[in-house]
Protein backbone atom coordinates (compact mmCIF):
# COMPACT_ATOMS: atom_id res chain seq x y z
CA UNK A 1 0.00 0.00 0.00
CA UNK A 2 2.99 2.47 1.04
CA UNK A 3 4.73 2.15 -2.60
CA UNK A 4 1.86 2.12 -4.36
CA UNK A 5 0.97 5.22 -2.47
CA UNK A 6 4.38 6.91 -3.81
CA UNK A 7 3.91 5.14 -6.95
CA UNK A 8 0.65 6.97 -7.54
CA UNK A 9 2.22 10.15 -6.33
CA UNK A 10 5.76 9.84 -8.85
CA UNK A 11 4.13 8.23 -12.15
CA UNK A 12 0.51 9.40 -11.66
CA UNK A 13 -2.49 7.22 -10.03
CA UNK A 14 -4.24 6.27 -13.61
CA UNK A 15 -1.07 4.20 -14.83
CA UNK A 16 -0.55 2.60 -11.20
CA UNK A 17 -4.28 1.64 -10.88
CA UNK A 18 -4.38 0.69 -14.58
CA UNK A 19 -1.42 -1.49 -14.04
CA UNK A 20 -2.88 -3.02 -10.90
CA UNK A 21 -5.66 -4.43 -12.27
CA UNK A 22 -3.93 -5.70 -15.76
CA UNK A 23 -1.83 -7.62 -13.04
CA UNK A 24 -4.25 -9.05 -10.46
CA UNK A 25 -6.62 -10.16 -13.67
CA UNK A 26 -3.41 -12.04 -15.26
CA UNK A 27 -2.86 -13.90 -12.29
CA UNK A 28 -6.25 -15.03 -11.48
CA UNK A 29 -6.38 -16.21 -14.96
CA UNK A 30 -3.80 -18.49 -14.28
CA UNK A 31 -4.41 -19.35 -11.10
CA UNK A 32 -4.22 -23.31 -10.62
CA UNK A 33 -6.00 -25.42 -8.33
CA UNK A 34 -4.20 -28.41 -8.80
CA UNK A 35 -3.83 -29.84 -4.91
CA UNK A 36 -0.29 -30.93 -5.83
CA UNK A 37 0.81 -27.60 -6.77
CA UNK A 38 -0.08 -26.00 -3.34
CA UNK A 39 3.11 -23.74 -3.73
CA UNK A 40 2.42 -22.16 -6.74
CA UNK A 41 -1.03 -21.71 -6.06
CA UNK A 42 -0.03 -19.58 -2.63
CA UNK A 43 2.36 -17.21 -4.78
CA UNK A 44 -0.14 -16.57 -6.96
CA UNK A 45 -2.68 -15.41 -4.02
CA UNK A 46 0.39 -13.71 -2.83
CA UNK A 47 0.96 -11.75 -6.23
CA UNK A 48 -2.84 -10.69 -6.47
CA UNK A 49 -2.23 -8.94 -3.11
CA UNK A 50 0.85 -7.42 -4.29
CA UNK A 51 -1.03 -6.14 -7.35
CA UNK A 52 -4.28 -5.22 -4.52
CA UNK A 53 -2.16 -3.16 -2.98
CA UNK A 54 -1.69 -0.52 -5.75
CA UNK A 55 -5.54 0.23 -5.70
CA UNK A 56 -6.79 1.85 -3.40
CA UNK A 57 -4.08 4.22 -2.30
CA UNK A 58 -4.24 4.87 -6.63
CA UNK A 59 -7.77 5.79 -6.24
CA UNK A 60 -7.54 8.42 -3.74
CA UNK A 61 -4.78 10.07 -5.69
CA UNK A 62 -6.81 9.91 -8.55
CA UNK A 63 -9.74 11.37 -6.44
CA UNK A 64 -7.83 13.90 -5.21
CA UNK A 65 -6.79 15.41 -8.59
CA UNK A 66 -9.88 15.67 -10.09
CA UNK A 67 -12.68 15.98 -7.20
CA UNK A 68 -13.40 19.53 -5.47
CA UNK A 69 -13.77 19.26 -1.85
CA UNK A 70 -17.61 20.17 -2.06
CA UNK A 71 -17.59 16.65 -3.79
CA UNK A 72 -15.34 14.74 -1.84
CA UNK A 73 -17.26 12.42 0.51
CA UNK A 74 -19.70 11.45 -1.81
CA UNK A 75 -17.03 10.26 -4.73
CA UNK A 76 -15.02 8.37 -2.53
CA UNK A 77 -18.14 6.74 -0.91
CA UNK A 78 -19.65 5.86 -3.87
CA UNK A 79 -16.04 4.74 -5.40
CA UNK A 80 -15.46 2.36 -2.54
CA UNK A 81 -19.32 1.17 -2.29
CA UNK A 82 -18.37 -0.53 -5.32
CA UNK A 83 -16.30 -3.31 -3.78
CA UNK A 84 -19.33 -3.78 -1.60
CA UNK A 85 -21.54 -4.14 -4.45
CA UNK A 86 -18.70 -6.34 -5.69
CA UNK A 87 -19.20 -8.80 -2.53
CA UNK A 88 -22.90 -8.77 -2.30
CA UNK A 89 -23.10 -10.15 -5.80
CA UNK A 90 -20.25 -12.66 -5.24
CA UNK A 91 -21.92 -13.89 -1.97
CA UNK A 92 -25.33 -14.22 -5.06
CA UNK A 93 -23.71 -16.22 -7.46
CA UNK A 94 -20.44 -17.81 -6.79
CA UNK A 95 -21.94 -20.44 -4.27
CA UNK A 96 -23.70 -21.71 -7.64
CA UNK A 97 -21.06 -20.99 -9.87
CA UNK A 98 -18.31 -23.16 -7.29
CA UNK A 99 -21.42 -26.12 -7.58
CA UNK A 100 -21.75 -26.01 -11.21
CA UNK A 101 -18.23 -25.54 -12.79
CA UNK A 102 -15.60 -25.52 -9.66
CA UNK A 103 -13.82 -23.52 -7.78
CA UNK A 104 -11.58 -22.71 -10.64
CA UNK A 105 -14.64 -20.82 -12.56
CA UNK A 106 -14.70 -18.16 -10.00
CA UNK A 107 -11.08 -16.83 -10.82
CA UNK A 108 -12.00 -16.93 -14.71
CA UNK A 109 -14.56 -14.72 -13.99
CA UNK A 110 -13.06 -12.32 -11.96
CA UNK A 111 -9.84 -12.20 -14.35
CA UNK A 112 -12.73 -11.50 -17.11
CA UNK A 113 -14.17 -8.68 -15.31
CA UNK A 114 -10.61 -7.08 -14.79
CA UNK A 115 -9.89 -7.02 -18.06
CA UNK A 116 -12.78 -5.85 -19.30
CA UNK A 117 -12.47 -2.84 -16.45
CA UNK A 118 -9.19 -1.89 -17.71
CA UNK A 119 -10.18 -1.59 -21.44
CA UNK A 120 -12.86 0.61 -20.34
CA UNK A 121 -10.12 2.82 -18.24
CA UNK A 122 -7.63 2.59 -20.62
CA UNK A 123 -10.14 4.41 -23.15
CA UNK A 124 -11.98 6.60 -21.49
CA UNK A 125 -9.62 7.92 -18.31
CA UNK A 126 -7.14 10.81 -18.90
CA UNK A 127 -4.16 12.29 -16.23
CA UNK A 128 -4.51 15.77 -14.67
CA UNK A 129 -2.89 18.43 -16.09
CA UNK A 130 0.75 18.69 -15.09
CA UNK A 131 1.78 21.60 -12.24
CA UNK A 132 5.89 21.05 -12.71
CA UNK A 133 6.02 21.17 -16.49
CA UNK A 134 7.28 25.19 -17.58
CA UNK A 135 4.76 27.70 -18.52
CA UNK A 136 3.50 27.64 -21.84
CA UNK A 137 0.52 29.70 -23.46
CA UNK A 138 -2.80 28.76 -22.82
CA UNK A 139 -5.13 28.06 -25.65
CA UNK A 140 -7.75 30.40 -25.94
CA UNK A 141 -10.94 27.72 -25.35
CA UNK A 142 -9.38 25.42 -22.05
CA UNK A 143 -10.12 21.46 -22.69
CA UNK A 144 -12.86 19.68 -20.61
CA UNK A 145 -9.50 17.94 -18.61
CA UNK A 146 -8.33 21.61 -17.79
CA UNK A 147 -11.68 22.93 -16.57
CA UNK A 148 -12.47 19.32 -14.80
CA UNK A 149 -8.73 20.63 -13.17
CA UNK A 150 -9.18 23.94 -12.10
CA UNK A 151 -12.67 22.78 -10.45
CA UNK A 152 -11.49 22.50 -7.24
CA UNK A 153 -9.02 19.12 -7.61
CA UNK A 154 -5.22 19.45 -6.14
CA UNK A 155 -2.66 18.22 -8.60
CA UNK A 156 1.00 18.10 -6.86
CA UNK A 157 3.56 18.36 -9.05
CA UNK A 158 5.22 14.79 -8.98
CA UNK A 159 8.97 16.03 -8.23
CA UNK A 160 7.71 17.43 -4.84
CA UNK A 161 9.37 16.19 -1.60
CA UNK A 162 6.44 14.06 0.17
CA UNK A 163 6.90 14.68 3.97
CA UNK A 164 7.09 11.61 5.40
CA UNK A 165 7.91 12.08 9.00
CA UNK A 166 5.01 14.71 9.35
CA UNK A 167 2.78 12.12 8.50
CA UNK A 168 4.29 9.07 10.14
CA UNK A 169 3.92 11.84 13.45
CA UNK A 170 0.67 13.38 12.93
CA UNK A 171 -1.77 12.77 15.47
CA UNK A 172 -5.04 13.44 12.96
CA UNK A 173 -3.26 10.73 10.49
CA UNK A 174 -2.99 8.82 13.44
CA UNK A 175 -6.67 8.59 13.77
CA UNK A 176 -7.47 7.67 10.38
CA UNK A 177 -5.13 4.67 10.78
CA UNK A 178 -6.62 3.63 14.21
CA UNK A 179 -10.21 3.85 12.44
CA UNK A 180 -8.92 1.91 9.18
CA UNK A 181 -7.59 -0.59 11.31
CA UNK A 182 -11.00 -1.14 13.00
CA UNK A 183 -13.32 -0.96 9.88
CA UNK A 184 -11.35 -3.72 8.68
CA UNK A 185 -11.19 -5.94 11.77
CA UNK A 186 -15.01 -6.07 11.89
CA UNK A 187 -15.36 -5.96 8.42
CA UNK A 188 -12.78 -9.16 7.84
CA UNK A 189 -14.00 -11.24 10.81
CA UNK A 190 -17.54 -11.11 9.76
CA UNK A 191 -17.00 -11.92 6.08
CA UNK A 192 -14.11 -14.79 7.06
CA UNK A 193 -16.34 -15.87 10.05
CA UNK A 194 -19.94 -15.47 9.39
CA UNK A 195 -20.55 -18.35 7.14
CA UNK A 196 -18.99 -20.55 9.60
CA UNK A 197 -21.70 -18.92 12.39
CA UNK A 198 -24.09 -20.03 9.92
CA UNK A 199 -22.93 -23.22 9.56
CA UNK A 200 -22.10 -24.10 13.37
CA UNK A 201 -24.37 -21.69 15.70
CA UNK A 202 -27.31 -22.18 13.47
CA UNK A 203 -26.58 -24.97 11.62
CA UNK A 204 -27.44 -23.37 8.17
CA UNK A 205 -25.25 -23.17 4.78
CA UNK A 206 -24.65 -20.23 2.26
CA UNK A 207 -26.63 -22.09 -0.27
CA UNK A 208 -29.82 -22.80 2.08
CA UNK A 209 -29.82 -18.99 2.54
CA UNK A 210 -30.26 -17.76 -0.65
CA UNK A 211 -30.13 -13.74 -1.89
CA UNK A 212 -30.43 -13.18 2.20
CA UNK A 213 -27.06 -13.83 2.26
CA UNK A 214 -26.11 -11.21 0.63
CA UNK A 215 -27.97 -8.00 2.18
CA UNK A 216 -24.86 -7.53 4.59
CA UNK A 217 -23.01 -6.34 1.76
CA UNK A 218 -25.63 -4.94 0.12
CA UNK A 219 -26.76 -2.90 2.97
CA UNK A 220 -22.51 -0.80 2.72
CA UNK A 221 -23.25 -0.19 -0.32
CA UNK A 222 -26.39 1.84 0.24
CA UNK A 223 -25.27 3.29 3.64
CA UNK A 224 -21.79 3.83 2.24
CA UNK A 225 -23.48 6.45 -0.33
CA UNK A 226 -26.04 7.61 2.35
CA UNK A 227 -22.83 8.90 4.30
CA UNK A 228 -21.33 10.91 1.17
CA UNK A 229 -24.65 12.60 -0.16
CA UNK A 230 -25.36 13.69 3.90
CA UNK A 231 -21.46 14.70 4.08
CA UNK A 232 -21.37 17.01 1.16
CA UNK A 233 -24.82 18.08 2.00
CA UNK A 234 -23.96 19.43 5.67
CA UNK A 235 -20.34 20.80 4.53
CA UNK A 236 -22.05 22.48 1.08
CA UNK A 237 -24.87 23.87 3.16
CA UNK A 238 -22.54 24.86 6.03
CA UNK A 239 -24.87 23.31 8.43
CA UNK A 240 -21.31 22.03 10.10
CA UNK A 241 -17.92 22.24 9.39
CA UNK A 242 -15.92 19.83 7.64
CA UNK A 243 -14.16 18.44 11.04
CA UNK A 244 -17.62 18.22 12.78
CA UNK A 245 -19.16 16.80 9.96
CA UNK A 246 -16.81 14.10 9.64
CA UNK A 247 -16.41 13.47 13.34
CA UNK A 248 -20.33 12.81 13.60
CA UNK A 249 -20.67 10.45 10.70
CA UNK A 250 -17.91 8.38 11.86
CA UNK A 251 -18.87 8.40 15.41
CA UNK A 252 -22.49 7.49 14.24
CA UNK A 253 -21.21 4.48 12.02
CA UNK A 254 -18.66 2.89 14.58
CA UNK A 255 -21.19 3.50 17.79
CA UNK A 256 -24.27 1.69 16.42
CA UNK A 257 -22.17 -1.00 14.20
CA UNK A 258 -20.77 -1.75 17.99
CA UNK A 259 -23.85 -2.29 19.28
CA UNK A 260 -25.21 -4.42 16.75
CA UNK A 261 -22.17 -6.43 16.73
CA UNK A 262 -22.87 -6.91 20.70
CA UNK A 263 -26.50 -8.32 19.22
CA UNK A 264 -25.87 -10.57 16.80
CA UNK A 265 -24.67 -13.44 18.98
CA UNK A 266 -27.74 -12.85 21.04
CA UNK A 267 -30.48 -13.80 18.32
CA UNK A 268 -31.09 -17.93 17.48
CA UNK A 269 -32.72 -17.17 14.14
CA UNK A 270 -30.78 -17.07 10.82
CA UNK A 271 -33.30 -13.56 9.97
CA UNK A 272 -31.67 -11.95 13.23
CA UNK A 273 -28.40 -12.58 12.23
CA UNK A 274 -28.63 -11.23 9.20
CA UNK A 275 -30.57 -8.30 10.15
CA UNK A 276 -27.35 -7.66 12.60
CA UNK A 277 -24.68 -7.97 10.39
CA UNK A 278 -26.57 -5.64 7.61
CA UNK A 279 -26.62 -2.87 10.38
CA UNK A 280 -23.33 -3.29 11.56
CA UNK A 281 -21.80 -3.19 7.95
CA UNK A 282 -24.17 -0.92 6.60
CA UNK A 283 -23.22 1.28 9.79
CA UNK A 284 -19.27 0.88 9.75
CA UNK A 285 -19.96 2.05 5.72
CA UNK A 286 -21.77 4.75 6.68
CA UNK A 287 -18.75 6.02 9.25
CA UNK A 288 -15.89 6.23 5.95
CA UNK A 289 -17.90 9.38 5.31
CA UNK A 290 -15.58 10.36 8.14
CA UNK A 291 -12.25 8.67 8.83
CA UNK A 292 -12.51 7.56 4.69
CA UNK A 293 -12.66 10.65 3.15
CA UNK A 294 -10.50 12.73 5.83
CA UNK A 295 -7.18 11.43 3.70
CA UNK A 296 -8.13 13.91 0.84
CA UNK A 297 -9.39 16.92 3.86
CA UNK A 298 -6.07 16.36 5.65
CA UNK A 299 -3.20 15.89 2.78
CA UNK A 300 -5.21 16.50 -0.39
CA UNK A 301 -1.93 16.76 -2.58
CA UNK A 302 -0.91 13.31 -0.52
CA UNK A 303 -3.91 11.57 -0.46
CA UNK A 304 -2.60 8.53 -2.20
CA UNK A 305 0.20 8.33 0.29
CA UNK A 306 -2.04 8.64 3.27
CA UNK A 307 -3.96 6.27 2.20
CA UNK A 308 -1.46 3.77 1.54
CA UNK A 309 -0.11 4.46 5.07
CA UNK A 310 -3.74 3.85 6.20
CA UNK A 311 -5.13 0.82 4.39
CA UNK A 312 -1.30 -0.83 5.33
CA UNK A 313 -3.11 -0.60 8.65
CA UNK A 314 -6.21 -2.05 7.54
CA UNK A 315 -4.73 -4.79 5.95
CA UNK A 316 -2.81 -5.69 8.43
CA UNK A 317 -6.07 -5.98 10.86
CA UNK A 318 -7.74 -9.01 8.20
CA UNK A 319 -4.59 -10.76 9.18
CA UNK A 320 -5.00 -10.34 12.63
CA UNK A 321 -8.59 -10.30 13.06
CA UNK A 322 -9.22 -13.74 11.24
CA UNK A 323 -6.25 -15.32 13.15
CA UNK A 324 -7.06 -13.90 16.48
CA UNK A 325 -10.92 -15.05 16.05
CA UNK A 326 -9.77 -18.88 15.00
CA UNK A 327 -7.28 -18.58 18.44
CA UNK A 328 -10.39 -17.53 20.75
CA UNK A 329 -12.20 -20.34 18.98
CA UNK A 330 -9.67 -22.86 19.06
CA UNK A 331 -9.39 -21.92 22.69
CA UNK A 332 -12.83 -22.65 23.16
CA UNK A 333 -13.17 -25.69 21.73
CA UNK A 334 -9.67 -26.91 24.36
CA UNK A 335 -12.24 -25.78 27.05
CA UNK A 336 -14.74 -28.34 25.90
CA UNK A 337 -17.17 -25.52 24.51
CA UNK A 338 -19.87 -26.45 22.48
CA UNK A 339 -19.21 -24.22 19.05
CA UNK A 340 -23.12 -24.79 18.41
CA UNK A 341 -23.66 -22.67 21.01
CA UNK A 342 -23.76 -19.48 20.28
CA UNK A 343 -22.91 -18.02 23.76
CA UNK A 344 -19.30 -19.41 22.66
CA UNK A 345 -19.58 -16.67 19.45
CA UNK A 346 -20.01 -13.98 21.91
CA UNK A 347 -16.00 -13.06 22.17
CA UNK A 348 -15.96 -13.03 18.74
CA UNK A 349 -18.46 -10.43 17.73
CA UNK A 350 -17.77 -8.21 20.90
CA UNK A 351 -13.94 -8.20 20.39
CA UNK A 352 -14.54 -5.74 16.98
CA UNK A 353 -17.71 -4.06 18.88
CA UNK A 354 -15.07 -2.76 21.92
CA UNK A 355 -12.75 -1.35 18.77
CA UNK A 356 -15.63 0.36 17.09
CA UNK A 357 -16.13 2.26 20.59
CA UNK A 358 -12.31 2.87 21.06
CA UNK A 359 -11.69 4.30 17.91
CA UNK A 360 -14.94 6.41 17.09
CA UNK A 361 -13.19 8.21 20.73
CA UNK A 362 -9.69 8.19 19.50
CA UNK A 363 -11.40 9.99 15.94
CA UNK A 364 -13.51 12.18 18.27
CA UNK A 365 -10.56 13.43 20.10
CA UNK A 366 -7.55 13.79 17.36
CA UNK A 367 -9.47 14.22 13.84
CA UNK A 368 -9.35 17.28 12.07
CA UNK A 369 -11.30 18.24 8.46
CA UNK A 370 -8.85 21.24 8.27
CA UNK A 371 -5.61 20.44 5.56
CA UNK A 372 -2.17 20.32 7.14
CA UNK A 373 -0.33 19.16 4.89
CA UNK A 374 0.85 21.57 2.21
């Protein structure tokens, strides 16, 4: 995420996001499943997050060339809302797809999609105008780039010096990372952990549930555009300033995805664990109208590199997250508890909730919507 921050930053985000998905589609393509070439088939997985990486930190540099800040929360939220989209139809189809034509079908498609999304970038995206080339005469009528340019988006000029120890030291960064990290711990344990729920606490499989199974996912990417239209509308309108309106989005999100997280272990019913899990996702989507967007308020000509700084963070809680939730389960099954039960799930689900809480405080106390980084 780091590099492909600075990447973005020294060769422009189009080419490094182009170039991450050309990658990550080649090597699903080719992804084998043979079980005797277990090796092979773990660099590959390996190289897709390599290629991963590049994306999102891309995105927001991308973002922050082109978007004015009037339109900020709403183009990153619907931008990201896509992945969620993304999921929700995955959870649809590829149960039935893995039945039908294997496991292997699933990578085919994906590579397929890729592809097909970088043809359509490769045609119809275009860089920013360049701020460190030498003066030269303007034409008399501007190009729709230039206008799209002098809208309101930040182009840095890619020679500058990017000031890493500021960021690495700044307490509002800080609480972007903290909140990243959370988002993703809740957001990774339920998708790695949920269907196993289903299939222990309440003895139901993915493919018994049908299109219910999806409506988690579903529900971020409705609540995850919710956040950006209400975002833009209080900042636009004034009705609060940028700080206080990201502050109460992301303190709304976190607070009530905690609490629903505290529910969902409570309710026997396949319906009530759904309905839980949409709010708490829809709810944690809902709060990137906050700590999401505040890259681009903070270091708009370093979004990318923020980013990349912040999202290391959030990768790095799916790694922890999953393995910490199979410890407290492996720990009690040693203790001779019944996994069926879903008073065992309880740690689980209330391990992300307490981070939610933490880190909507940590956001209320450091964040800041004001730039400070020039």
């Amino acid at each position: 995420m780091i590099p492909g921050g600075w990447a973005a930053q020294r060769i422009g985000g189009r080419r490094v996001l182009l170039l991450s998905f050309v990658l990550w589609s080649m090597i699903c393509g080719l992804i084998p499943l043979d079980p005797n070439r277990v090796t092979i088939l773990v660099l590959s997985r390996l190289f897709v997050g390599v290629a991963q990486g590049f994306i999102f930190p891309a995105i927001h540099t991308v973002l922050a060339q082109w978007v004015p800040p009037q339109e900020r929360s709403r183009s990153v939220s619907l931008t990201t809302s896509g992945m969620y989209l993304g999921a929700a139809c995955g959870m649809l189809f590829f149960p039935s797809l893995v039945k039908h034509m294997g496991p292997q079908s699933v990578f085919f498609v994906e590579a397929v999609l890729g592809a097909a999304w970088s043809v359509i970038w490769l045609k119809f995206s275009s860089d920013p105008p360049r701020t460190d080339l030498p003066k030269v005469s303007m034409p008399k009528v501007p190009s729709r780039d230039m206008i799209k340019a002098q809208a309101g988006g930040v182009v840095a000029p890619r020679t500058v010096k990017i000031p890493w120890r500021r960021i690495i030291f700044s307490l509002p960064v800080w609480a972007i990372v903290v909140n990243n990290f959370t988002f993703h711990y809740a957001l990774y344990v339920l998708m790695n952990w949920l269907p196993t729920y289903f299939e222990l606490g309440l003895k139901l499989s993915l493919q018994d549930m049908g299109s219910s199974k999806m409506l988690p996912y579903f529900n971020m990417f409705i609540f995850s555009n919710i956040g950006g239209v209400v975002a833009d509308h209080l900042i636009t309108r004034r009705i609060l300033s940028v700080t206080k309106t990201r502050k109460l989005l992301n303190t709304i999100g976190f607070i009530v995805s905690a609490f629903a997280l505290m529910a969902l272990p409570l309710f026997s019913t396949p319906s009530g664990t759904v309905m839980c899990s949409a709010i708490s996702l829809g709810f944690l989507a809902l709060g990137r109208a906050g700590f999401a967007v505040n890259h681009m308020d903070v270091a708009p000509k370093f979004a990318g590199i923020v980013m990349g700084v912040s999202n290391t963070a959030g990768t790095l809680a799916g790694i922890v997250g999953v393995g910490l939730t199979g410890n407290i389960l492996e720990a009690a099954k040693a203790s001779n508890k019944d996994l069926t039960d879903s008073e065992t799930w309880k740690t689980v689900f209330f391990v992300p909730a307490y981070l939610c809480i933490f880190s909507s405080v940590i956001f209320l106390i450091f964040s800041t919507g004001e730039k400070i980084f020039e």
